[in-house]
Protein backbone atom coordinates (compact mmCIF):
# COMPACT_ATOMS: atom_id res chain seq x y z
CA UNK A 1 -21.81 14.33 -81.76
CA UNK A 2 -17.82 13.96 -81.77
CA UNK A 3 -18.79 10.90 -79.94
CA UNK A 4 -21.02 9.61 -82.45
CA UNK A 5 -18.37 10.91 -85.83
CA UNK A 6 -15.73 8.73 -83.89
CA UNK A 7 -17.62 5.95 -83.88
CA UNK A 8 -18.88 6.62 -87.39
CA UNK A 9 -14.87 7.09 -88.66
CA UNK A 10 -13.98 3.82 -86.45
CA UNK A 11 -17.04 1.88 -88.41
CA UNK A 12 -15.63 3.23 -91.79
CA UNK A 13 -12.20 2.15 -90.62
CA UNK A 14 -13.21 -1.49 -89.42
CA UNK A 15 -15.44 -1.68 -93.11
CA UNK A 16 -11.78 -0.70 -95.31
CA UNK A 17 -9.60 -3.01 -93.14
CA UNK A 18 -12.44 -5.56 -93.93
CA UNK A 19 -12.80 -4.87 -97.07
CA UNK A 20 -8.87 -4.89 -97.66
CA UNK A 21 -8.57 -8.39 -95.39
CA UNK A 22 -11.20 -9.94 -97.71
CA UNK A 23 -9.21 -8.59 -100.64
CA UNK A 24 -6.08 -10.49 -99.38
CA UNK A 25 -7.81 -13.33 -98.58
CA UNK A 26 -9.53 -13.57 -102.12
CA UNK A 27 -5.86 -13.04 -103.84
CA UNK A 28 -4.40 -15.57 -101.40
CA UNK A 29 -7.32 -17.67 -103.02
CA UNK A 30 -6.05 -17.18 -106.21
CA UNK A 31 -2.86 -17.27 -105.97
CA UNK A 32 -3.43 -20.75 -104.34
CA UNK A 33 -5.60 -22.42 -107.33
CA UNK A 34 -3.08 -20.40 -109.48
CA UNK A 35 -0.48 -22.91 -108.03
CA UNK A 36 -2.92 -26.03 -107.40
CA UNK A 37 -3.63 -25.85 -111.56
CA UNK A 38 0.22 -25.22 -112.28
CA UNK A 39 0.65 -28.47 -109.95
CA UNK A 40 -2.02 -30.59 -111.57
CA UNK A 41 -0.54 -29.37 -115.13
CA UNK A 42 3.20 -30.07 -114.07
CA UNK A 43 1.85 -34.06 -113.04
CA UNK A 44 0.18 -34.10 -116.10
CA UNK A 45 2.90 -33.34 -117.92
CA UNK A 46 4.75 -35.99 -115.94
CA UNK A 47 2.04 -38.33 -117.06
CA UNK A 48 1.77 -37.50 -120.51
CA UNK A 49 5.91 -37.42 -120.86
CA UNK A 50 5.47 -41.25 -119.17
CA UNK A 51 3.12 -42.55 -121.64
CA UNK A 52 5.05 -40.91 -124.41
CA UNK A 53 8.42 -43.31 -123.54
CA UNK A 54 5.91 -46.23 -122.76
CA UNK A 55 4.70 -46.03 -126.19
CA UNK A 56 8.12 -45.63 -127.79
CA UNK A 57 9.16 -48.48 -125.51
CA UNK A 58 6.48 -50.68 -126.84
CA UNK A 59 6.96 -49.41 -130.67
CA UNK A 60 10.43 -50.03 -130.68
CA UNK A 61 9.07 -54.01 -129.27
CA UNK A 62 6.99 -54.40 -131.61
CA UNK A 63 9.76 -53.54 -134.45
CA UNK A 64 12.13 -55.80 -133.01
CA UNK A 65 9.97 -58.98 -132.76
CA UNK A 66 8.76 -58.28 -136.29
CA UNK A 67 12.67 -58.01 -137.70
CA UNK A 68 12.74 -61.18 -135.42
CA UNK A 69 9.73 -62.49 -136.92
CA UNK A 70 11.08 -61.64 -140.50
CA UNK A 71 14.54 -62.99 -139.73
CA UNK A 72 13.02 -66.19 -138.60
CA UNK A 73 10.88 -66.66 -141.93
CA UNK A 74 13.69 -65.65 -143.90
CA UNK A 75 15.85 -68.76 -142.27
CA UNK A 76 13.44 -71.37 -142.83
CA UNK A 77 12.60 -70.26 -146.82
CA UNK A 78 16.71 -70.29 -146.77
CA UNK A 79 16.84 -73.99 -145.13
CA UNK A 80 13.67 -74.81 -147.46
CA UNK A 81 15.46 -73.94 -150.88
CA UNK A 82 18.56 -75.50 -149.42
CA UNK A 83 16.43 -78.45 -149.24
CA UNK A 84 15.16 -78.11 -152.77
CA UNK A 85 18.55 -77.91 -154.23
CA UNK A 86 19.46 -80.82 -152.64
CA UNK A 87 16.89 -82.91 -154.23
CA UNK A 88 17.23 -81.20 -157.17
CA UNK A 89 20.93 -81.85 -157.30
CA UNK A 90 20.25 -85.38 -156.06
CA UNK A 91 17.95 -86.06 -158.76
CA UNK A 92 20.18 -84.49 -161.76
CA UNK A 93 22.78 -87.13 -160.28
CA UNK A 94 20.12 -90.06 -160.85
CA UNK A 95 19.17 -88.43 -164.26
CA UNK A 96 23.06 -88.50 -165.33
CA UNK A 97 23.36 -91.71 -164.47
CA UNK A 98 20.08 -92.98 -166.15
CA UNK A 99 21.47 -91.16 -169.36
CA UNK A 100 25.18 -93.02 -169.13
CA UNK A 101 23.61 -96.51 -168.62
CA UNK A 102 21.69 -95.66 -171.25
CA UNK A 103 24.65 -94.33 -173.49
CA UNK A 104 26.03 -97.80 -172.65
CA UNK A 105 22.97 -100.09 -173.27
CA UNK A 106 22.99 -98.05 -176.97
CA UNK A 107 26.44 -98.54 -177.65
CA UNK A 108 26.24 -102.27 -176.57
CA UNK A 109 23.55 -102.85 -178.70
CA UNK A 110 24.85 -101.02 -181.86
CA UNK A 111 28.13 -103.13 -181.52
């Protein structure tokens, strides 16, 4: 009978120390996704940090060819009115000298 109890306590003994190594193993487990998720979540981060300065990258692109862009058009209306006032500068010269010759052809004829 002691026999038998002996074998009964070692049986009990050999379920706990099973019961306690599945335990471990189930934290170790845990603890392991625990970290695999906090990895995945730290690359993501990464990621995420990466495409935030690619986009700023890219906005701050895009704002400098459109100040380009607006710089350029701003030039040519400049060289364009420049133009204009030439003409329009030429063209007051002709007028003035249309209205002297005039002047003259009315003062000839008067006299």
């Amino acid at each position: 009978l002691r026999a038998a109890e002996a074998k009964y306590a070692a049986a009990e003994e050999g379920q706990r120390r099973l019961a306690d190594l599945h335990a471990a193993l189930e934290q170790e487990r845990s603890q392991r996704l625990e970290l695999q998720m906090m990895a995945e979540a730290e690359v993501e981060k990464k990621r995420l940090a990466d495409v935030s300065a690619d986009s700023k990258r890219l906005a701050e692109e895009v704002a400098k060819k459109a100040e380009a862009e607006r710089a350029a058009a701003a030039e040519e209306a400049a060289r364009k009115a420049e133009v204009q006032l030439q003409e329009a500068t030429q063209r007051l010269q002709e007028l003035e000298e249309e209205c002297k010759r005039l002047k003259m052809e009315v003062e000839r004829k008067a006299e």
